[in-house]
C-alpha atoms as a PDB file:
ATOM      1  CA  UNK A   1       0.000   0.000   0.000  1.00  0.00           C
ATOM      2  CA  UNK A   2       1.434   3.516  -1.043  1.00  0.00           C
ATOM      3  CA  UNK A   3       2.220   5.757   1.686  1.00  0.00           C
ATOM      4  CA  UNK A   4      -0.118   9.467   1.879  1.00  0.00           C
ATOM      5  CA  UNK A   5       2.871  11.624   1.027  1.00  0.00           C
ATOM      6  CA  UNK A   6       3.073  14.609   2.050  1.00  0.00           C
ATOM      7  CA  UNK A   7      -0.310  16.039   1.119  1.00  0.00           C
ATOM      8  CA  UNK A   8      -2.307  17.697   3.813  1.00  0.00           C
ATOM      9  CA  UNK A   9      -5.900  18.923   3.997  1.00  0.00           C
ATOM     10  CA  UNK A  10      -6.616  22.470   4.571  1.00  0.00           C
ATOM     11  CA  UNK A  11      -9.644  24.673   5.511  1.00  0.00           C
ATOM     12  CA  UNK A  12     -10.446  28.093   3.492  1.00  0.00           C
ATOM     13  CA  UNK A  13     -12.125  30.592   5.394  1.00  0.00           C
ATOM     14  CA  UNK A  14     -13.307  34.004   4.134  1.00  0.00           C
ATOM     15  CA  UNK A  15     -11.606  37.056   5.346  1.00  0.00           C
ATOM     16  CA  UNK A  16     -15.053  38.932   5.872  1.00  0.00           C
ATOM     17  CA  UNK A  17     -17.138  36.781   7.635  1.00  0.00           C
ATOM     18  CA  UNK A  18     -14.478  33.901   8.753  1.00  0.00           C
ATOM     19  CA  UNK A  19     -16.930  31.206   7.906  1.00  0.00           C
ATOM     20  CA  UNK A  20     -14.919  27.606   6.602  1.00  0.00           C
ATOM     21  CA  UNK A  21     -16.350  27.224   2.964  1.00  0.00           C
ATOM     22  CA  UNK A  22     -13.672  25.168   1.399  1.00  0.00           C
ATOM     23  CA  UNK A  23     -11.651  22.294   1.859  1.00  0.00           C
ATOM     24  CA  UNK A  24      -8.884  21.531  -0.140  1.00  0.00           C
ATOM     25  CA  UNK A  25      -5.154  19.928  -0.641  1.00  0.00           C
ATOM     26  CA  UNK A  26      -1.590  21.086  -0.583  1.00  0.00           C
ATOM     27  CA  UNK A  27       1.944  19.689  -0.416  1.00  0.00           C
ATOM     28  CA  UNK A  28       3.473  20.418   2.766  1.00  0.00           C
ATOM     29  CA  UNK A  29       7.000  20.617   1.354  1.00  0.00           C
ATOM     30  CA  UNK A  30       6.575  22.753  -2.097  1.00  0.00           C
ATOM     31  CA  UNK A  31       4.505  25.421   0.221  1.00  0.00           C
ATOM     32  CA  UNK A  32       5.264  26.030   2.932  1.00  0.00           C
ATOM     33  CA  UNK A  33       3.556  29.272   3.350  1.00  0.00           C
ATOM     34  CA  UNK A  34      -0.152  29.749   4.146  1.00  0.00           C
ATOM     35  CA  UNK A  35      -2.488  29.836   1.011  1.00  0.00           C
ATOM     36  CA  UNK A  36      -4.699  32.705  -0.472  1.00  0.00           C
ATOM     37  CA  UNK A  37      -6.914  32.142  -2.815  1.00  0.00           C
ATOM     38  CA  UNK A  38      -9.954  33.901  -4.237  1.00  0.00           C
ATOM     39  CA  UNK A  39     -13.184  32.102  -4.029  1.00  0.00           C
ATOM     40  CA  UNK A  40     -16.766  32.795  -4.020  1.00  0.00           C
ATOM     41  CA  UNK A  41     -18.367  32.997  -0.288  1.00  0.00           C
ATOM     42  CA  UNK A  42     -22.136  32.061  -0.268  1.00  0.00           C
ATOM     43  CA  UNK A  43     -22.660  33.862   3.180  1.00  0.00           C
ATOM     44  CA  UNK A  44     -21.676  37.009   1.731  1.00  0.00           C
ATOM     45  CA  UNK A  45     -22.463  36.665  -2.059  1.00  0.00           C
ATOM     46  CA  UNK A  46     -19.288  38.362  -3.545  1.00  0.00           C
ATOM     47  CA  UNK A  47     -15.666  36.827  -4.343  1.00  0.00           C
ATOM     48  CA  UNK A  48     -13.647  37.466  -1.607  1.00  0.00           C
ATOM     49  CA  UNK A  49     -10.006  35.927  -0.396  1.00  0.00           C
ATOM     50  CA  UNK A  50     -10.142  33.287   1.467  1.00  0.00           C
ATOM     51  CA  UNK A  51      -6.901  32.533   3.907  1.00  0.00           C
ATOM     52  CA  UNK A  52      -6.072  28.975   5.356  1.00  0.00           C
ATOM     53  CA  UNK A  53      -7.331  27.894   8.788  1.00  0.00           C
ATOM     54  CA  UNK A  54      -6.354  25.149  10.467  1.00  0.00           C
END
């Protein structure tokens, strides 16, 4: 059986209302910094950047 690698799952939270909307991947050695991505939030109905939560 292969081993999980280094592949982590992460939350996305929006940066207005800090509610968890995403879920998603990332490779714990390639980035190492925290990720920032633009998404759309349904609780406030605009595309705003969502930061990673642990």
């Amino acid at each position: 059986m292969a081993a999980k690698g280094n592949r982590i799952l992460v939350y996305l939270s929006c940066s207005k209302c800090k509610s968890k909307n995403y879920v998603t991947s990332k490779n714990r050695v390639k980035t190492t910094n925290k990720l920032k991505l633009s998404k759309f939030c349904k609780h406030c109905k605009t595309h705003t950047e969502h930061n990673e939560v642990k």
